[in-house]
N, C-alpha and C. Protein backbone atom coordinates (compact mmCIF):
# COMPACT_ATOMS: atom_id res chain seq x y z
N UNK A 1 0.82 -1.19 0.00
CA UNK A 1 0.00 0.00 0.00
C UNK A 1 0.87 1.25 0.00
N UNK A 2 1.94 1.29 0.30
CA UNK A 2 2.86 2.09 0.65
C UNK A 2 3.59 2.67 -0.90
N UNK A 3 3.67 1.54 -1.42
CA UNK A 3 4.63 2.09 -2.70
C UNK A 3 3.33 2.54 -3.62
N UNK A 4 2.08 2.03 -3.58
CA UNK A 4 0.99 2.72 -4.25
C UNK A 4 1.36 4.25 -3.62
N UNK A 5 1.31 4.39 -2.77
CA UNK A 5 0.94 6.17 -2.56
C UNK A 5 2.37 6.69 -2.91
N UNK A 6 3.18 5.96 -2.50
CA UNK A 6 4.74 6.85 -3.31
C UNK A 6 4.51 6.85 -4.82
N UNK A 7 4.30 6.07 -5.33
CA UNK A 7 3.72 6.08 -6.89
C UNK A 7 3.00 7.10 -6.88
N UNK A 8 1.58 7.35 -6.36
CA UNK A 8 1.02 8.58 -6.63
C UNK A 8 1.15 9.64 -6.67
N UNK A 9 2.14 9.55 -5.63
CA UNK A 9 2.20 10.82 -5.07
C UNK A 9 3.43 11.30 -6.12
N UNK A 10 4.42 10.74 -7.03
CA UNK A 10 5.55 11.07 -7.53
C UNK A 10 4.69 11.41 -8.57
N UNK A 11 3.65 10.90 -9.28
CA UNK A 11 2.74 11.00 -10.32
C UNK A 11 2.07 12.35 -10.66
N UNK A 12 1.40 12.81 -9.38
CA UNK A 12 1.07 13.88 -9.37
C UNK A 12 2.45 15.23 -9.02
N UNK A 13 3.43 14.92 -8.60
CA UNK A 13 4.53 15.84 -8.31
C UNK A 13 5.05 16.13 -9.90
N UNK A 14 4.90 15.02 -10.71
CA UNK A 14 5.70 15.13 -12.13
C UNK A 14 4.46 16.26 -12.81
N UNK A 15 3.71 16.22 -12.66
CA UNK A 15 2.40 16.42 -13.36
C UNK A 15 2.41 18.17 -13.23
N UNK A 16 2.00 18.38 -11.99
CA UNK A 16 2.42 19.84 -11.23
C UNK A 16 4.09 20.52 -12.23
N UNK A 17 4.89 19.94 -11.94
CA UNK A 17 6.24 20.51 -12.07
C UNK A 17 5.85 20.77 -13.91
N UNK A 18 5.10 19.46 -14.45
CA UNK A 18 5.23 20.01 -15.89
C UNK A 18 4.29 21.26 -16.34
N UNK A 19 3.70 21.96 -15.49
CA UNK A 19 2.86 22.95 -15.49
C UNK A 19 3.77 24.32 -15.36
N UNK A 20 4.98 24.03 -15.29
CA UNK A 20 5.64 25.23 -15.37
C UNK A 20 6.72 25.63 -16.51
N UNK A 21 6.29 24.39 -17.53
CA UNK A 21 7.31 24.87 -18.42
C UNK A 21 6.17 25.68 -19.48
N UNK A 22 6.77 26.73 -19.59
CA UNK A 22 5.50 27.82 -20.44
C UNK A 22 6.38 27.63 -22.01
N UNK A 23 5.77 27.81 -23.05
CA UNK A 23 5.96 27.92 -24.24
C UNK A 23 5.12 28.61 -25.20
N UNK A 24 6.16 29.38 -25.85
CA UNK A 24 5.63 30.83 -26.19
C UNK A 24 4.89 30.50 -27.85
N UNK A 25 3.57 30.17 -27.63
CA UNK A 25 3.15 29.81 -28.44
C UNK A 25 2.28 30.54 -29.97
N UNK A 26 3.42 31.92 -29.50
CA UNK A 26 3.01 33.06 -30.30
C UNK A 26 3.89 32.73 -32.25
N UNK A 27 4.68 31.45 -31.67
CA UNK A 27 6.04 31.47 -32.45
C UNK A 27 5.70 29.73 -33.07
N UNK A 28 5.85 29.82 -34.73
CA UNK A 28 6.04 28.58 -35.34
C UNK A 28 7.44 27.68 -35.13
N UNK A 29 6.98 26.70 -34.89
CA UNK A 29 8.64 25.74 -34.58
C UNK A 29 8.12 24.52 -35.67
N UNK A 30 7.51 24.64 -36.76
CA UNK A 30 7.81 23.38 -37.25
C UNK A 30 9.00 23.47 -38.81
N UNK A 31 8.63 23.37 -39.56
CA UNK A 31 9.07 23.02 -40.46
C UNK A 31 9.72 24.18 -41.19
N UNK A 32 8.70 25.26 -41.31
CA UNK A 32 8.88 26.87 -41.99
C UNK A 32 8.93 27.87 -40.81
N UNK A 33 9.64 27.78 -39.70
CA UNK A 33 9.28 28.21 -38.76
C UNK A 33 9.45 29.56 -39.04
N UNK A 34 8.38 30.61 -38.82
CA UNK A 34 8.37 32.01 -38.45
C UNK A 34 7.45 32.41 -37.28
N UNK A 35 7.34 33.83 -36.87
CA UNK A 35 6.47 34.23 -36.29
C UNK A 35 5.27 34.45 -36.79
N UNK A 36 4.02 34.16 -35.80
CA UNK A 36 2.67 33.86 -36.46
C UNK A 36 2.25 35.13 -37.30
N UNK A 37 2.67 35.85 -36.52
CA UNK A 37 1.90 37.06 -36.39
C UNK A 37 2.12 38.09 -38.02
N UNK A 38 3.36 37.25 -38.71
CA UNK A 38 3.50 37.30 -40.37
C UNK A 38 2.50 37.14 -41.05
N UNK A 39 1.45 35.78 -40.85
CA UNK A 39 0.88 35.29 -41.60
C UNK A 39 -0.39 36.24 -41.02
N UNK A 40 -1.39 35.85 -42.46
CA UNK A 40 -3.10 36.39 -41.77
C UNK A 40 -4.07 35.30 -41.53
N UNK A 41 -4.60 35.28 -40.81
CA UNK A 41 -5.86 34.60 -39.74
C UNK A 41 -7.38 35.30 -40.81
N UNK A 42 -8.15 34.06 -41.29
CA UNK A 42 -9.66 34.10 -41.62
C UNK A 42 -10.13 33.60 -40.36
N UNK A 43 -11.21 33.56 -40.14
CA UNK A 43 -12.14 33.19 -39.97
C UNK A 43 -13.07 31.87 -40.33
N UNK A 44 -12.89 30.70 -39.21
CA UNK A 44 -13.58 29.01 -39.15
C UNK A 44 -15.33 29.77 -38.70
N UNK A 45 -16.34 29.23 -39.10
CA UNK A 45 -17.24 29.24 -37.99
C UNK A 45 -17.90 28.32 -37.77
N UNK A 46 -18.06 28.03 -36.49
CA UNK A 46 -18.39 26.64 -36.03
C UNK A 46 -19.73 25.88 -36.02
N UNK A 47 -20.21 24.76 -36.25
CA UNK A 47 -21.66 24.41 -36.14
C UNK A 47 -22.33 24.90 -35.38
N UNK A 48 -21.98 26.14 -34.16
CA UNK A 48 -22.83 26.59 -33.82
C UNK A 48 -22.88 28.34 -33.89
N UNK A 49 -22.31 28.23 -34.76
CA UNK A 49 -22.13 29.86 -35.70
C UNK A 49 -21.06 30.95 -34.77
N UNK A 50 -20.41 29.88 -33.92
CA UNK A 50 -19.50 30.63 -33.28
C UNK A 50 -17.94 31.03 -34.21
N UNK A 51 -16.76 32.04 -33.80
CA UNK A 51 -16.25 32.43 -34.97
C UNK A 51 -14.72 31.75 -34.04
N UNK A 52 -13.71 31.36 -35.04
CA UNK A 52 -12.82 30.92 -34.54
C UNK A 52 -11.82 31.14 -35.65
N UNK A 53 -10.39 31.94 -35.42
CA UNK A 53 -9.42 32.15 -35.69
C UNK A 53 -8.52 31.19 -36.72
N UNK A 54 -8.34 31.14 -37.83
CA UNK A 54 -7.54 30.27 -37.83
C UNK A 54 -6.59 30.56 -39.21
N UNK A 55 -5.61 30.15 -39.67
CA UNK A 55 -4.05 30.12 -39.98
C UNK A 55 -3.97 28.98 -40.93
N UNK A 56 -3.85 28.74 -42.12
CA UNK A 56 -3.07 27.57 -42.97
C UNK A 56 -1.85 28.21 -43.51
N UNK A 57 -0.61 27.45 -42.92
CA UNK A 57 0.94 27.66 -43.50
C UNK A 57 1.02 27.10 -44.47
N UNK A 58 -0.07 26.11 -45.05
CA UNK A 58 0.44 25.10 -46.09
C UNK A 58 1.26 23.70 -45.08
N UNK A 59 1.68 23.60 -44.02
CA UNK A 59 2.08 22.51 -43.59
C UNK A 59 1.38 22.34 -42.40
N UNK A 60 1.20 23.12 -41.64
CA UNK A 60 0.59 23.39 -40.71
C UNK A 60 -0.81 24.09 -40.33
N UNK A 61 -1.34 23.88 -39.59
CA UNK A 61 -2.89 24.85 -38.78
C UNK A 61 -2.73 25.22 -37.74
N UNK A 62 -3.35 26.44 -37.95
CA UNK A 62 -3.49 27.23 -36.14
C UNK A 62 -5.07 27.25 -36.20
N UNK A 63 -5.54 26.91 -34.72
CA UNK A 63 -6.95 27.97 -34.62
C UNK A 63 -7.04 28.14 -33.46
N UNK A 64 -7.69 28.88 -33.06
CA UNK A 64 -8.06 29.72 -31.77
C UNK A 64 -9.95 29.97 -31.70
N UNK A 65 -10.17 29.99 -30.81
CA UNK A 65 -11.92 30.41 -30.65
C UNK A 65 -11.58 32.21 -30.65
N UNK A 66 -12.43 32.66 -31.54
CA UNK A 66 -12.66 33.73 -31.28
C UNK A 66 -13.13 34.61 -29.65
N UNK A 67 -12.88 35.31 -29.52
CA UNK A 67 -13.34 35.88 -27.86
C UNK A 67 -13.55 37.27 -27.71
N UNK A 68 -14.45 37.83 -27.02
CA UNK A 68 -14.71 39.25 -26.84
C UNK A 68 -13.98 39.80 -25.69
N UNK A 69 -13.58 40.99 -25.64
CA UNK A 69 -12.96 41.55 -23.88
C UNK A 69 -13.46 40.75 -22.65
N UNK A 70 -14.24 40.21 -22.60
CA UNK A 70 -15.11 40.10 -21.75
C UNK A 70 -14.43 38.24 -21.59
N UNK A 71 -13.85 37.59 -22.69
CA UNK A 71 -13.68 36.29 -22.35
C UNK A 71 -14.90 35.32 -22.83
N UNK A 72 -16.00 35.87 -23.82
CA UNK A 72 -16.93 35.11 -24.33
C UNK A 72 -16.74 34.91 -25.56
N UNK A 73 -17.28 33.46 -26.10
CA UNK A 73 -17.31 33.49 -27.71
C UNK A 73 -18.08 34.30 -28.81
N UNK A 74 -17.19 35.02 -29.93
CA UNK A 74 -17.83 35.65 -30.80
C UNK A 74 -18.82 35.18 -31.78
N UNK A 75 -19.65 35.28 -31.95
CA UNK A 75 -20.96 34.26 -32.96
C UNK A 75 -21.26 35.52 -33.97
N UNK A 76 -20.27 35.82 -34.93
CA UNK A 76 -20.58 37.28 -35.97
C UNK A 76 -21.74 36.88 -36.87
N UNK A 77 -22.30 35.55 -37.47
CA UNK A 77 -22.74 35.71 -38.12
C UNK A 77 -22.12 36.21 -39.64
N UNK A 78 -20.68 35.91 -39.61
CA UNK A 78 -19.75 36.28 -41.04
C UNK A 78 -19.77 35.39 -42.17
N UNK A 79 -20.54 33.93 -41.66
CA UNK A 79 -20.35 33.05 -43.02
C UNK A 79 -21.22 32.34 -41.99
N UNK A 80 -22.27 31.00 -42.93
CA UNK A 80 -22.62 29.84 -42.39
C UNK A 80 -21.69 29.22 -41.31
N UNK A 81 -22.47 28.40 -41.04
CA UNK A 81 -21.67 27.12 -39.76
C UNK A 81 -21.05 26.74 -40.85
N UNK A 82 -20.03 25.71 -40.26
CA UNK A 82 -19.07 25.08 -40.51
C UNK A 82 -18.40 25.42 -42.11
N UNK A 83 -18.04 26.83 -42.19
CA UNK A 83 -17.60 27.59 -43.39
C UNK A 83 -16.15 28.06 -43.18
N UNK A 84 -15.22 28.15 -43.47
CA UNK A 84 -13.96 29.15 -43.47
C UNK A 84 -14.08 30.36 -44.80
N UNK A 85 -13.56 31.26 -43.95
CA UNK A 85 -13.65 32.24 -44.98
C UNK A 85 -12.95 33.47 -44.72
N UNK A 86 -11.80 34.55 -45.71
CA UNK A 86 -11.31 34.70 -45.05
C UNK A 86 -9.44 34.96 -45.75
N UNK A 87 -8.55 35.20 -45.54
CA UNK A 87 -7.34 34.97 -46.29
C UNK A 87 -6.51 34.34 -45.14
N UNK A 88 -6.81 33.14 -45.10
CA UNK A 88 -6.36 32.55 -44.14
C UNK A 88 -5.09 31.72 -44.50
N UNK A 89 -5.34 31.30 -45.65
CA UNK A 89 -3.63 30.72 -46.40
C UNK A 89 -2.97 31.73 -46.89
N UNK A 90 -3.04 32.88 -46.71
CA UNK A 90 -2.08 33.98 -47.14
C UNK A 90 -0.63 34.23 -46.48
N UNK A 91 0.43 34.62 -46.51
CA UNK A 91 1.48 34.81 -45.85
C UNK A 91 2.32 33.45 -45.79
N UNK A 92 2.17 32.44 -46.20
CA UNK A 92 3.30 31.24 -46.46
C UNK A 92 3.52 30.98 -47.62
N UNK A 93 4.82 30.63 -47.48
CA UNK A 93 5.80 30.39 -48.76
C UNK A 93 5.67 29.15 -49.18
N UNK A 94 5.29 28.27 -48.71
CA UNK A 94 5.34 27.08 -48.50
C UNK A 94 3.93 26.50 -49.28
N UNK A 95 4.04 25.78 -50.14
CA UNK A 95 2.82 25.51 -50.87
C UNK A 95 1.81 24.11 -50.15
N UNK A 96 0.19 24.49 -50.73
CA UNK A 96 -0.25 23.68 -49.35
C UNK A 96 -0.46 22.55 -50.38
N UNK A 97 -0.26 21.38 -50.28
CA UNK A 97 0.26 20.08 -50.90
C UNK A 97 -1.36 19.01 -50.94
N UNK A 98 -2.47 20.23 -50.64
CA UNK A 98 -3.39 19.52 -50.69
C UNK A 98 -4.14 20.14 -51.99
């Protein structure tokens, strides 16, 4: 019973400690790596007409939920549900292979 709770307890100590490595996820690390903030972001909107951020590098995707000051989701009403729209593959060099 003993090495169960040392087990746990090391389990949850690893778990905690990995909560402090922050990564600056403003920044591309894959393949074409640049900063995001090069490229331009359209507009996903979601089956429930909510609006969400998003990025094609051609190798990669970003998206984000859209959000107001306030920390709520944006529902613009900019395109149908489940539509992208938007210049969202703009700004990569990198051709999208689909």
């Amino acid at each position: 019973m003993k090495i169960a709770k040392t087990a746990i307890l090391l389990l949850v100590a690893g778990t905690v400690a990995a909560c402090d490595d922050k990564i600056d996820k403003t920044v591309d690390r894959g393949f074409d790596s640049k900063d995001l903030s090069t490229l331009k972001a359209g507009i996903w909107v979601d089956p429930n007409g909510c609006d969400h951020w998003i990025i094609d590098d051609g190798v990669e995707g970003y998206l984000s939920q859209r959000l107001d000051k306030y920390g709520k989701p944006v529902c613009s009403g900019v395109a149908p549900p489940n539509t992208a729209t938007g210049p969202f593959k703009q700004g990569s060099e990198f051709p999208d292979p689909i």
